[in-house]
Protein backbone atom coordinates (compact mmCIF):
# COMPACT_ATOMS: atom_id res chain seq x y z
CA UNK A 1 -24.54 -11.08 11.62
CA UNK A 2 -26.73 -13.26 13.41
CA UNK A 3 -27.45 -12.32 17.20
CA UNK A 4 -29.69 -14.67 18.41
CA UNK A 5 -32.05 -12.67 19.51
CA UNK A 6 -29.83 -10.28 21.86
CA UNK A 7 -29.22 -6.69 20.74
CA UNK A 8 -25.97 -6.24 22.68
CA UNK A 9 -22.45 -7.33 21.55
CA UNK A 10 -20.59 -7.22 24.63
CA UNK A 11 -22.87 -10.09 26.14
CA UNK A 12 -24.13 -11.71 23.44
CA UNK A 13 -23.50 -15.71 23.26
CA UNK A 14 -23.82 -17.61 20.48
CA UNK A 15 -23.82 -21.01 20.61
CA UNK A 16 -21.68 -22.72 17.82
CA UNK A 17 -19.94 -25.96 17.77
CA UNK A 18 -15.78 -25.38 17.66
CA UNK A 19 -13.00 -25.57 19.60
CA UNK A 20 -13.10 -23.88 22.93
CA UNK A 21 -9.79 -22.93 25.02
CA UNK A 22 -9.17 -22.17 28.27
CA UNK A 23 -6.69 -19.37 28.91
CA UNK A 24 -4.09 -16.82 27.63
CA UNK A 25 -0.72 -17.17 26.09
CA UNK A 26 -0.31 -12.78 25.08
CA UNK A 27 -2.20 -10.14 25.58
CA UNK A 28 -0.67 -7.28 23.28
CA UNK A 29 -3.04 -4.11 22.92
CA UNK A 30 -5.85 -5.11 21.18
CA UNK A 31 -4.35 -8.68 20.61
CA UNK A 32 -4.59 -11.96 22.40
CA UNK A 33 -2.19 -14.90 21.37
CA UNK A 34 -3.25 -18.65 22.12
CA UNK A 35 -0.49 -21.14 21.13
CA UNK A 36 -1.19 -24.63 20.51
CA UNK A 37 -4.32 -24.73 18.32
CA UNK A 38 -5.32 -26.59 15.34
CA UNK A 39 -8.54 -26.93 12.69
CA UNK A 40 -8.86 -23.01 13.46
CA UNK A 41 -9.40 -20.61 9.96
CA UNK A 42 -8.26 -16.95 9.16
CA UNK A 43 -10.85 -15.18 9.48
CA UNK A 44 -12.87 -16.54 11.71
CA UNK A 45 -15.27 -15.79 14.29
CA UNK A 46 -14.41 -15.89 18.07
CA UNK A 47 -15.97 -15.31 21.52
CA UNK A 48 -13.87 -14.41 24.60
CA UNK A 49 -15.60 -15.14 27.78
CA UNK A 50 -14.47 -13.18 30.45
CA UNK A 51 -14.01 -14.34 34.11
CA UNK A 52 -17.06 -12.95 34.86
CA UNK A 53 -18.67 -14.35 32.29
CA UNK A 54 -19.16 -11.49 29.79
CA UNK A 55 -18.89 -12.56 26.55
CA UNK A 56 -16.29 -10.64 23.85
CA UNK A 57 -16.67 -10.66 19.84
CA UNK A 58 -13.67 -11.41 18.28
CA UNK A 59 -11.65 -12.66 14.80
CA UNK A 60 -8.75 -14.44 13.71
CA UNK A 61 -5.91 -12.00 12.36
CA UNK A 62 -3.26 -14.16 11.79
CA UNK A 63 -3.07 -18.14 12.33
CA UNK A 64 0.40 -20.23 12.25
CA UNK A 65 0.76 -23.96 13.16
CA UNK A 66 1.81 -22.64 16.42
CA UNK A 67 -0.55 -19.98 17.41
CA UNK A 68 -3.76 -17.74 16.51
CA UNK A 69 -3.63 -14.09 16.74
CA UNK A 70 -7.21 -12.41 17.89
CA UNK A 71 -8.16 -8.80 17.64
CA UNK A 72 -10.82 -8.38 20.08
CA UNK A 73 -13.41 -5.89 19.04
CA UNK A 74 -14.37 -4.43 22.63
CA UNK A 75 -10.48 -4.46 24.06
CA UNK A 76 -8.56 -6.53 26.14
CA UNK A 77 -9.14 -4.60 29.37
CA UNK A 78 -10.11 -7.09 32.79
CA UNK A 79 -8.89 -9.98 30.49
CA UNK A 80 -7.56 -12.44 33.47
CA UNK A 81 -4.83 -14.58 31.02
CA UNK A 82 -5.95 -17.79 33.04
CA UNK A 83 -9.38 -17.55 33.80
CA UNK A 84 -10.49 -16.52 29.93
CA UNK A 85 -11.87 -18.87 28.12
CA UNK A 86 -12.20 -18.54 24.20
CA UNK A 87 -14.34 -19.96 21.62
CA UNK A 88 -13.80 -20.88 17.86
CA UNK A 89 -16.88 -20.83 16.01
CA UNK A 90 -15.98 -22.23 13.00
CA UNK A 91 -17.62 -19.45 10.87
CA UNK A 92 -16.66 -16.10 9.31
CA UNK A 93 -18.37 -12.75 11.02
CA UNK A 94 -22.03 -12.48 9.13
CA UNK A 95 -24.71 -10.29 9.25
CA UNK A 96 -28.57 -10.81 8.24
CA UNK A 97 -29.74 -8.83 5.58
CA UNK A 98 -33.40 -7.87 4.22
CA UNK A 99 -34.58 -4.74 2.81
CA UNK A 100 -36.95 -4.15 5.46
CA UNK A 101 -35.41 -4.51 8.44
CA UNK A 102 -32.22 -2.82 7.75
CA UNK A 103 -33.17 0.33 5.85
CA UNK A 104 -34.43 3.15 8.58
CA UNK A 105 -31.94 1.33 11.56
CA UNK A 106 -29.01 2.57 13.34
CA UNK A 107 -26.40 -0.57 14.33
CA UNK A 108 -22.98 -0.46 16.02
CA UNK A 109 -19.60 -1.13 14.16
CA UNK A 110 -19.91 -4.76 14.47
CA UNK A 111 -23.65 -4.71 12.58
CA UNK A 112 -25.97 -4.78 16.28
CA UNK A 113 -28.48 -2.30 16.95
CA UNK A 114 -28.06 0.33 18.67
CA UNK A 115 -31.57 2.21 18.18
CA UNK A 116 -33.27 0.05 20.75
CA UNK A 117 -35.11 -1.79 17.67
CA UNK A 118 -34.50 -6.07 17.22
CA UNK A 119 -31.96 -7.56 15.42
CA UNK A 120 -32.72 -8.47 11.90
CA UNK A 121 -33.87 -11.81 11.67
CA UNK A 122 -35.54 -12.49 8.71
CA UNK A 123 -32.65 -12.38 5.45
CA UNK A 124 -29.96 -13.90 4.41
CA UNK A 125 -26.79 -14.59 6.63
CA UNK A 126 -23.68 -13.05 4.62
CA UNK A 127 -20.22 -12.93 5.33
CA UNK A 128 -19.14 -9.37 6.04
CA UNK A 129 -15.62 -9.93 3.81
CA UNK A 130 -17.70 -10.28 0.69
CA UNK A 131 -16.80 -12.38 -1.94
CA UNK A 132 -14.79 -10.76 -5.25
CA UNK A 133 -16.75 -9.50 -8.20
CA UNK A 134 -15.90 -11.50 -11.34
CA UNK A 135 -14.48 -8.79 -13.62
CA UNK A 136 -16.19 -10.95 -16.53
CA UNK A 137 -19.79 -9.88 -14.99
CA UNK A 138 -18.94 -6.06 -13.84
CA UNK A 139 -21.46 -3.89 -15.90
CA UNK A 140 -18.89 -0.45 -16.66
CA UNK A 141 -20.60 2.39 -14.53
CA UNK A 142 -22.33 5.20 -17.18
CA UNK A 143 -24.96 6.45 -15.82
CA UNK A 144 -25.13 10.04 -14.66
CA UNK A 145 -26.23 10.59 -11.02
CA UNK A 146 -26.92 14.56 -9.85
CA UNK A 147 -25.97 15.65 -7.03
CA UNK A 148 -27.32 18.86 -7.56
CA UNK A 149 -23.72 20.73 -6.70
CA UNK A 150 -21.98 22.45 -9.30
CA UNK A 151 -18.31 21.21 -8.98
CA UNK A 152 -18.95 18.10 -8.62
CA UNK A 153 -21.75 17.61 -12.05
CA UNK A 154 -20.35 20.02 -14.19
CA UNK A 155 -17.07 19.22 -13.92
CA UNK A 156 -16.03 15.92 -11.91
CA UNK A 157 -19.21 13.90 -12.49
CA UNK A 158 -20.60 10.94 -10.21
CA UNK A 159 -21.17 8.08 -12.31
CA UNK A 160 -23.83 5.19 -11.14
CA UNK A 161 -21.12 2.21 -9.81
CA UNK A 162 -18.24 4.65 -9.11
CA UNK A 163 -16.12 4.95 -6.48
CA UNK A 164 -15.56 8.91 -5.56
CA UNK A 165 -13.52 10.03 -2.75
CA UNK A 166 -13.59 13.08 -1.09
CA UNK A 167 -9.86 14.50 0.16
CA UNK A 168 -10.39 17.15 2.83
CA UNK A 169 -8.48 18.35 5.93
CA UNK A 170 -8.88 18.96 9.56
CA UNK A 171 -11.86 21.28 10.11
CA UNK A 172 -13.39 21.50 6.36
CA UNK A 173 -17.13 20.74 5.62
CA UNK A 174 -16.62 17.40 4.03
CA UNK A 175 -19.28 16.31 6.43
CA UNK A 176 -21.79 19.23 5.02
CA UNK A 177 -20.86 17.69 1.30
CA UNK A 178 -21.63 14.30 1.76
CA UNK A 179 -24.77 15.33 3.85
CA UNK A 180 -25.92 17.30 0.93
CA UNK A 181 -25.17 14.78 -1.57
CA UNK A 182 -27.47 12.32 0.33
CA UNK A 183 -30.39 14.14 0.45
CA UNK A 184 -29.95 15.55 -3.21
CA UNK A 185 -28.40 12.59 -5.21
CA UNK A 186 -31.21 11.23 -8.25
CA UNK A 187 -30.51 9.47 -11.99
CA UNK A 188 -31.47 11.42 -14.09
CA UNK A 189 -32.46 8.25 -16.66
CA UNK A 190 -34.69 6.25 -14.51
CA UNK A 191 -37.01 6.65 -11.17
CA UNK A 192 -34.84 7.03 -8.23
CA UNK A 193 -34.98 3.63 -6.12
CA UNK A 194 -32.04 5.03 -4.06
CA UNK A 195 -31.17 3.80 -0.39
CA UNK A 196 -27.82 5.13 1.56
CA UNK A 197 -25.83 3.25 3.75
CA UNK A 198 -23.88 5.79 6.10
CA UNK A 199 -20.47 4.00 7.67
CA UNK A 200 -19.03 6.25 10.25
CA UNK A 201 -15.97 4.93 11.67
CA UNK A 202 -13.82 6.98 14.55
CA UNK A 203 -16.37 10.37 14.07
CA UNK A 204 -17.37 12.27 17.06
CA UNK A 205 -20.90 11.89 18.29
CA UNK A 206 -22.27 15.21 17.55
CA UNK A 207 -21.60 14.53 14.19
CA UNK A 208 -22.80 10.94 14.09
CA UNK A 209 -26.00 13.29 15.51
CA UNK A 210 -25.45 15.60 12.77
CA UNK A 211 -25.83 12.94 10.21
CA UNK A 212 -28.92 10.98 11.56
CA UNK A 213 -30.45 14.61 12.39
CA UNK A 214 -30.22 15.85 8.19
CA UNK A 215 -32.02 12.50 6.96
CA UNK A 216 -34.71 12.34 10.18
CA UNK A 217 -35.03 16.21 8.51
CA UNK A 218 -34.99 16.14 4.78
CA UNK A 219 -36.98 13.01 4.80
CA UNK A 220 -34.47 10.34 3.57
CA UNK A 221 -33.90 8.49 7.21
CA UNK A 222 -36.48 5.40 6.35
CA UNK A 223 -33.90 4.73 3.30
CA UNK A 224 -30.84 4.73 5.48
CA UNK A 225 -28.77 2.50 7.08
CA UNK A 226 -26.22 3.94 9.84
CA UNK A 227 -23.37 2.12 10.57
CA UNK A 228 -21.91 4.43 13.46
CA UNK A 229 -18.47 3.45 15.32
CA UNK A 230 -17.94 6.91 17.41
CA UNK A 231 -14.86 8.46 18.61
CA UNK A 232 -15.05 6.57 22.00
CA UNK A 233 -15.61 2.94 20.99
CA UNK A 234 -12.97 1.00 20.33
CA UNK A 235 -10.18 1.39 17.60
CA UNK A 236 -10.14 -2.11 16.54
CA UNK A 237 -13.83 -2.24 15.99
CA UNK A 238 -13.30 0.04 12.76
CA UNK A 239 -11.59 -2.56 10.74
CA UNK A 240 -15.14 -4.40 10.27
CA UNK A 241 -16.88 -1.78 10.36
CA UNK A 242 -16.99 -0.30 6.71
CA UNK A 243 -17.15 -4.15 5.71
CA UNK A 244 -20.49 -4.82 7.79
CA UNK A 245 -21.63 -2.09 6.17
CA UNK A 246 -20.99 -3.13 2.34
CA UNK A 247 -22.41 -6.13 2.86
CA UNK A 248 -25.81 -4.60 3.82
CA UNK A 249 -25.26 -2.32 0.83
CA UNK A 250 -24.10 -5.32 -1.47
CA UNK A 251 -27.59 -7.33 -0.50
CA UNK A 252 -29.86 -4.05 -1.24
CA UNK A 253 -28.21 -3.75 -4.54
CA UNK A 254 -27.83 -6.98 -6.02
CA UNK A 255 -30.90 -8.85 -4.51
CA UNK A 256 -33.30 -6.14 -4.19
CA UNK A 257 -32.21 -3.91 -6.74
CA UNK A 258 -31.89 -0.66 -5.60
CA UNK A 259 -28.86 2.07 -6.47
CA UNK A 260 -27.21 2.41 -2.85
CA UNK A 261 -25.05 4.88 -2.24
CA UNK A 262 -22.05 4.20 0.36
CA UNK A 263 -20.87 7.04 2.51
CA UNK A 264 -17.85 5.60 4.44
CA UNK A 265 -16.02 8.16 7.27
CA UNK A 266 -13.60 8.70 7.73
CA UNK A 267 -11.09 6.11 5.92
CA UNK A 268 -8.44 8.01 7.86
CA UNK A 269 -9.29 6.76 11.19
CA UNK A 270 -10.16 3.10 9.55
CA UNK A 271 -6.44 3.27 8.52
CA UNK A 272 -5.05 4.44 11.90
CA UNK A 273 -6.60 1.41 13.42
CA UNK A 274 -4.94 -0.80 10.86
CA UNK A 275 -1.35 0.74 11.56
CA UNK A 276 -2.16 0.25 15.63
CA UNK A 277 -3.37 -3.51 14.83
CA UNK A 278 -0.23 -4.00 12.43
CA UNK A 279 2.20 -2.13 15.78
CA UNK A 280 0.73 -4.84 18.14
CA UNK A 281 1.40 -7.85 15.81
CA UNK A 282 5.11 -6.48 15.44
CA UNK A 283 4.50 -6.54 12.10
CA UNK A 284 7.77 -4.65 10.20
CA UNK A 285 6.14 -0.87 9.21
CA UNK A 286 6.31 0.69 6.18
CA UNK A 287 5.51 4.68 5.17
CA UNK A 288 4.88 6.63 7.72
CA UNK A 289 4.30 3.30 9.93
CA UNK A 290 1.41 2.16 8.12
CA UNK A 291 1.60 -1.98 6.90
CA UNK A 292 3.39 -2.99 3.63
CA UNK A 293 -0.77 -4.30 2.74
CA UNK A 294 -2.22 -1.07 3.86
CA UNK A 295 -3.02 -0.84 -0.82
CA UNK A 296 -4.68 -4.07 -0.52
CA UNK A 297 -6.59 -3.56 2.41
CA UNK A 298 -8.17 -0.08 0.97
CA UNK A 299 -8.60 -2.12 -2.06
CA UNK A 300 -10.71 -4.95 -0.43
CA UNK A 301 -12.85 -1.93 0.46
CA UNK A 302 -12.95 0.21 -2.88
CA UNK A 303 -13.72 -2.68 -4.81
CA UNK A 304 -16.66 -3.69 -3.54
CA UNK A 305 -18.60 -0.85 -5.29
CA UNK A 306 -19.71 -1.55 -8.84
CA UNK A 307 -22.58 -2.84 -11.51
CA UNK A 308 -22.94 -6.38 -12.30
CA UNK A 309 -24.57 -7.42 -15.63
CA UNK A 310 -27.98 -8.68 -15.00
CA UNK A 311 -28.56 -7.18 -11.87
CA UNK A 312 -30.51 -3.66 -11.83
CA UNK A 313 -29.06 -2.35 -8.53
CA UNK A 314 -25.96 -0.62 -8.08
CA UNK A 315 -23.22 0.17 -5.37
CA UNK A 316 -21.66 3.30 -5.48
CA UNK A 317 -18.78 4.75 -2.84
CA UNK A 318 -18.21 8.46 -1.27
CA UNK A 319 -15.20 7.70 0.99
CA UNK A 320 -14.15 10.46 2.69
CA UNK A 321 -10.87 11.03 4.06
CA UNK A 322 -8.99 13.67 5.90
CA UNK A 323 -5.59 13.95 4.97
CA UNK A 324 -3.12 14.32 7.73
CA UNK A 325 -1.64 18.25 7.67
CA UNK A 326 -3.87 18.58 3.85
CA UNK A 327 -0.53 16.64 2.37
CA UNK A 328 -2.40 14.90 -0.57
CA UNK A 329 0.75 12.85 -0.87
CA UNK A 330 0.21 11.32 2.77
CA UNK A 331 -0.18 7.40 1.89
CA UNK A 332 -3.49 7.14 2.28
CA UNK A 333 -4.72 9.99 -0.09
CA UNK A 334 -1.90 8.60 -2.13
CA UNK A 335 -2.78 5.09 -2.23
CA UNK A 336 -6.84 5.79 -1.83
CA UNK A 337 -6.06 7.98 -5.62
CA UNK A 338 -4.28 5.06 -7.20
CA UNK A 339 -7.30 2.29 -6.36
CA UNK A 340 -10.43 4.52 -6.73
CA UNK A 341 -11.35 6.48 -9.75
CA UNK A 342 -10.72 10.21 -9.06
CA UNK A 343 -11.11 12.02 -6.35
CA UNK A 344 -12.69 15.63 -5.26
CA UNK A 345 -10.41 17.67 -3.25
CA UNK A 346 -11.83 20.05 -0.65
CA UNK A 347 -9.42 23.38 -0.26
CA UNK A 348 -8.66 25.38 2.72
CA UNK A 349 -8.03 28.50 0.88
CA UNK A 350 -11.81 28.43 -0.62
CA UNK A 351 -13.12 27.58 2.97
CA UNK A 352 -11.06 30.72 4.50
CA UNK A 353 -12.51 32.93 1.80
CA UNK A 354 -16.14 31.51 3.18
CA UNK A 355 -16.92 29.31 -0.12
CA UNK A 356 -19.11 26.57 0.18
CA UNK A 357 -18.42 23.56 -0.83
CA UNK A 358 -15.07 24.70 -1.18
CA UNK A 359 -13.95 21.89 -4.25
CA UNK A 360 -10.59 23.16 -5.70
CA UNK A 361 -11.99 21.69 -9.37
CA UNK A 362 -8.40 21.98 -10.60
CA UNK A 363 -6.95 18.81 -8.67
CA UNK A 364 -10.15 17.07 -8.69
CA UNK A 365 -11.36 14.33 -10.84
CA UNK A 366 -13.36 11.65 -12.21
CA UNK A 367 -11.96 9.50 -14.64
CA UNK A 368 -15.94 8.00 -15.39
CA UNK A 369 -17.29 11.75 -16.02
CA UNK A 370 -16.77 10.99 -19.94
CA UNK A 371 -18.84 8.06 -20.17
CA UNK A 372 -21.64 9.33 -17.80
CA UNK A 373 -22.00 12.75 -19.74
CA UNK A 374 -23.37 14.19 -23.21
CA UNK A 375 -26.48 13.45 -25.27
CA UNK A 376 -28.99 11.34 -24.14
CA UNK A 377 -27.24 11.61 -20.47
CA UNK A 378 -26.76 15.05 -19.43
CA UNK A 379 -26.52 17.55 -22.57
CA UNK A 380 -24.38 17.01 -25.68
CA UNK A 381 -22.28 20.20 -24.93
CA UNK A 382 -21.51 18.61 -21.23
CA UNK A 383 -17.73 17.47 -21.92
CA UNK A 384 -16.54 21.01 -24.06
CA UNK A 385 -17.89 23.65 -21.36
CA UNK A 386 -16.11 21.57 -18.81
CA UNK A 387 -13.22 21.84 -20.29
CA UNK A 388 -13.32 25.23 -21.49
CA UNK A 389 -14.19 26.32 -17.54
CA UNK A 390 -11.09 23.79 -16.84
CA UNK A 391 -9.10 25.79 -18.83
CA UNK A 392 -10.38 29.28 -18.19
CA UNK A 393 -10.11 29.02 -14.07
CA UNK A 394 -6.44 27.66 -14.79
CA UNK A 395 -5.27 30.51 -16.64
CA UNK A 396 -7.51 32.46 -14.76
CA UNK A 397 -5.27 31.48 -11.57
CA UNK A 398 -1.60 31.83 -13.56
CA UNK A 399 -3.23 35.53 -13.86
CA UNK A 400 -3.76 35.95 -10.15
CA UNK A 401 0.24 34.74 -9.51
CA UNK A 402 1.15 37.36 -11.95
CA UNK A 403 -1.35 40.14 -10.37
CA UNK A 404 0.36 39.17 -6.73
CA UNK A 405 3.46 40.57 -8.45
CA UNK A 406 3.21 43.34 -10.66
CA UNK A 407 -0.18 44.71 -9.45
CA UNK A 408 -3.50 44.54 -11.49
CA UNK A 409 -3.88 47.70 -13.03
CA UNK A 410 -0.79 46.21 -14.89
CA UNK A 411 -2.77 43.53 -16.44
CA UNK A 412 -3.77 43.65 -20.03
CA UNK A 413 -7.22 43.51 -21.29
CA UNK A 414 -7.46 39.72 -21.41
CA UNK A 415 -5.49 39.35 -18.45
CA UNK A 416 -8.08 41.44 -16.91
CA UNK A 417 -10.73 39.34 -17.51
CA UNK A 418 -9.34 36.32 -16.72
CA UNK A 419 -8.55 37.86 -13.06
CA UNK A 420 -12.35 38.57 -12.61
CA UNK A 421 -13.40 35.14 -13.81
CA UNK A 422 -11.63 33.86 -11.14
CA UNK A 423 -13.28 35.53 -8.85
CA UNK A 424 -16.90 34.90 -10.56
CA UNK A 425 -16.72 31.52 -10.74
CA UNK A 426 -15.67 30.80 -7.44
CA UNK A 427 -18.57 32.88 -5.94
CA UNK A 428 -21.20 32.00 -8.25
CA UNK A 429 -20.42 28.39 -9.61
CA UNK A 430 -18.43 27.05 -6.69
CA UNK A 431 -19.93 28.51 -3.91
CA UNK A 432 -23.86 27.58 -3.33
CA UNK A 433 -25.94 27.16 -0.82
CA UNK A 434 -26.04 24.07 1.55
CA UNK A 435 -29.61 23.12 0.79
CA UNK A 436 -29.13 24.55 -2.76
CA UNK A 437 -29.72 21.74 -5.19
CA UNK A 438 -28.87 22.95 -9.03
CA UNK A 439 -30.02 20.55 -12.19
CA UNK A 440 -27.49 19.63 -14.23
CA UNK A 441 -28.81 22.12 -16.65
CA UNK A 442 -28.56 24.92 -14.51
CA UNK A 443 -25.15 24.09 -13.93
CA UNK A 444 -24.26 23.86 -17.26
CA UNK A 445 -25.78 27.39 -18.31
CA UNK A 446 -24.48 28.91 -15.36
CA UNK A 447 -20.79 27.84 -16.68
CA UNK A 448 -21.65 29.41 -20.73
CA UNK A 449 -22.79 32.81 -18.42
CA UNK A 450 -19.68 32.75 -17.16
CA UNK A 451 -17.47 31.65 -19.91
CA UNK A 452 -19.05 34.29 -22.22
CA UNK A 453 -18.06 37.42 -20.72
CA UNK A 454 -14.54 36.23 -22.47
CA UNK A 455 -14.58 37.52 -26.43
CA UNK A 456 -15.30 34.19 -29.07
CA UNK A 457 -11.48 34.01 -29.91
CA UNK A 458 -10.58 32.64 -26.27
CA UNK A 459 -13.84 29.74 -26.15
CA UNK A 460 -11.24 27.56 -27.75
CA UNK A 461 -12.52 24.54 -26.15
CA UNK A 462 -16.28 24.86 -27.40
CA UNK A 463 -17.54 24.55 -30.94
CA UNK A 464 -19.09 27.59 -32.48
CA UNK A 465 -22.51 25.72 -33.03
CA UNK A 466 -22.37 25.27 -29.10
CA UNK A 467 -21.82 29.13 -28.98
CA UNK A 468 -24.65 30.05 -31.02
CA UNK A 469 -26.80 27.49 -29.01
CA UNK A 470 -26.19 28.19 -25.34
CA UNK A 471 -23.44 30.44 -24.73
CA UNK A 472 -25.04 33.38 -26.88
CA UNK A 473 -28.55 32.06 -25.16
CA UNK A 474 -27.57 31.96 -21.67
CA UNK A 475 -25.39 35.24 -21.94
CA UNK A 476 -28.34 36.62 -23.21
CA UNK A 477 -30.29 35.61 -19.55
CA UNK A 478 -32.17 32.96 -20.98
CA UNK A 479 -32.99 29.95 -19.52
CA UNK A 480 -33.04 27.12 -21.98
């Protein structure tokens, strides 16, 4: 958005031409209510100015003939309902844009800097909402990108365009995952031109600090953008935040071409600000309180990641939610599965037994790992030792249900060494090191090592030629 050359969004003034009002009719929460108005737009781009003259960024929620609704981004605290004067802009929020002097900066929720650096002033001025992608000129995502952890290329694979969340709980190390993924994600088909925009919306500041801290460290800070709305600023902010942010990422990838990846955190808290927003409007609730458009709201997020034809760059999305008491069929979890394509799903039990990342691979997913796998992408036997560890860790967890109740000396031969698979491949293929970073072809012989200790007639899932080739191979302690 364009600051005019001041750095801080409480005071800034920008000087627009639109209508200007002088006091109150509400003030509800984060909510002010001026009756009375017309040629004002949704959307649109207000400053309160306070009796004492500071100055307040705000937007048009809702707008009737008879009033406009305005969520104030820094609260409604010391508002004097006769004394405040507010001012239509006649604009949408914006942001400027340019590969150089976003990349390596750390901005606020509402797109200002916060790292003592300028403003950006030389780009393009673009409207944080975004405008749709015509479903004529998407590009379908197929391109493989490693993340150099097991779970996730083996078997739920992150395809260039995709949108992947991760579902974790109170307390898990989602933050460690997506940290890891940032420093270690690369295509595998082309030289990396990757840049990361980080969204952090709600998060404590230690681990905003935790964040900057890992890409200052591994090197990757000069191609990152943080977008950083902590625990202690306000709740309302986080409704623009994840959009400033896209935009930013939408510019790098389809005007200067580069594959961005989108870490947005946590989607929980963006949503809890939507359901407080949606309270102070009195708008009617639906499950568990949230609004009746809290699917097309996620939606206006989630879709903004994608390939268009023509253009080289790409936008791909890691939201990460926490669901609220690990119920996966919470609403958002629930709604966040139906609009993006998969999801990976962090377990508690794994984390108690000290597994890192603990990814429970059974109700993860990604329904793009087909088309960003086999020859030519990763390795033709890609899709048939996924699914014959798929299969093998399944049974191999019916086993450990029936162990719990007759006992495991009880368990025949096969049984046996299912129940030992188990615990193999959750210590050697789940569980890895935090600055690990596996190929994809160290992943998939790693997976034939462990799927071979069953005998041939159980590899029903693999072809024999794949046998002979790597299973017998990499049972044999070969690398390939």
């Amino acid at each position: 958005m364009s600051l005019q050359g001041k750095t801080d969004m409480n005071t800034t003034t920008v000087t627009a031409p639109g209508p200007e009002f002088m006091g109150l009719d509400k003030i509800q929460g984060p909510l002010v209510v001026i009756q009375g108005i017309k040629d004002v737009g949704y959307g649109e781009r207000v400053e309160i100015v306070t009796s004492s003259g500071e100055t307040r960024q705000g937007r048009v929620l809702a707008i009737s003939r008879e009033a406009a609704v305005i969520e104030v981004f820094h609260g409604t605290s010391g508002l004097d309902q006769e004394k405040t004067r507010v001012r239509f802009l006649g604009r949408p929020f914006e942001m400027v844009v340019s590969k150089e002097e976003v990349l390596g900066r750390i901005f606020n929720g509402l797109g200002a800097p916060i790292d003592g650096g300028p403003p950006p002033f030389q780009g393009q001025a673009r409207n944080v909402n975004g405008l749709p992608i015509n479903p004529v000129a998407r590009a379908y995502p197929e391109d493989f990108i490693q993340t150099g952890i097991s779970t996730i290329d083996g078997m739920n694979t992150l395809v260039r365009g995709q949108k992947l969340p991760i579902f974790s709980g109170s307390g898990l190390p989602h933050n460690d995952l997506a940290m890891q993924i940032v420093r270690q994600a690369r295509l595998l088909t082309e030289e990396s031109n990757f840049a990361v925009i980080f969204a952090a919306m709600g998060v404590r500041h230690e681990e905003a600090e935790a964040f900057r801290k890992s890409f200052e460290e591994s090197g990757v800070l000069n191609n990152v953008a943080m977008f950083l709305n902590l625990a202690d600023d306000p709740a309302v902010e986080r409704l623009i935040a994840p959009r400033v942010a896209l935009t930013a990422a939408e510019y790098l990838a389809f005007e200067e071409g580069l594959h961005v990846l989108v870490i947005l955190t946590d989607m929980t808290n963006y949503c809890e600000a939507l359901r407080e927003v949606a309270t102070s409007k009195g708008e009617v609730p639906s499950r568990k309180g949230y609004p009746g458009y809290l699917y097309s709201d996620l939606a206006s997020i989630y879709e903004r990641a994608g390939r268009i034809h023509g253009r080289k760059g790409s936008v791909t999305q890691i939201p990460i939610l926490t669901m609220p008491d690990d119920d996966i069929t919470h609403p958002i979890p629930d709604l966040t599965g139906y609009i993006t394509e998969g999801q990976i799903v962090l377990d508690r039990t794994l984390f108690r037994k000290g597994i890192y990342p603990p990814v429970n691979v059974l109700p993860s997913l990604s329904r793009l790992m087909s088309d960003g796998i086999g020859e030519g992408k990763t390795r033709e036997d890609h899709k048939n030792i996924s699914s014959q560890l798929y299969a093998a860790y399944s049974k191999a967890k019916q086993v450990e249900r029936l162990a719990s109740i007759i006992g495991e000396e009880d368990l025949s031969v096969t049984d046996k060494k299912y129940f030992e698979f188990s615990k193999r491949f959750e210590q050697e293929f789940v569980n890895q090191g935090r600055d690990e970073n596996r190929s994809i072809f160290d992943t998939l012989d790693l997976g034939w090592e462990l799927v071979m200790t069953f005998p041939e007639s159980e590899l029903v899932r693999v072809t024999p030629e794949e046998i002979e080739k790597y299973g017998k191979t990499s049972h044999s302690g070969n690398q390939e």
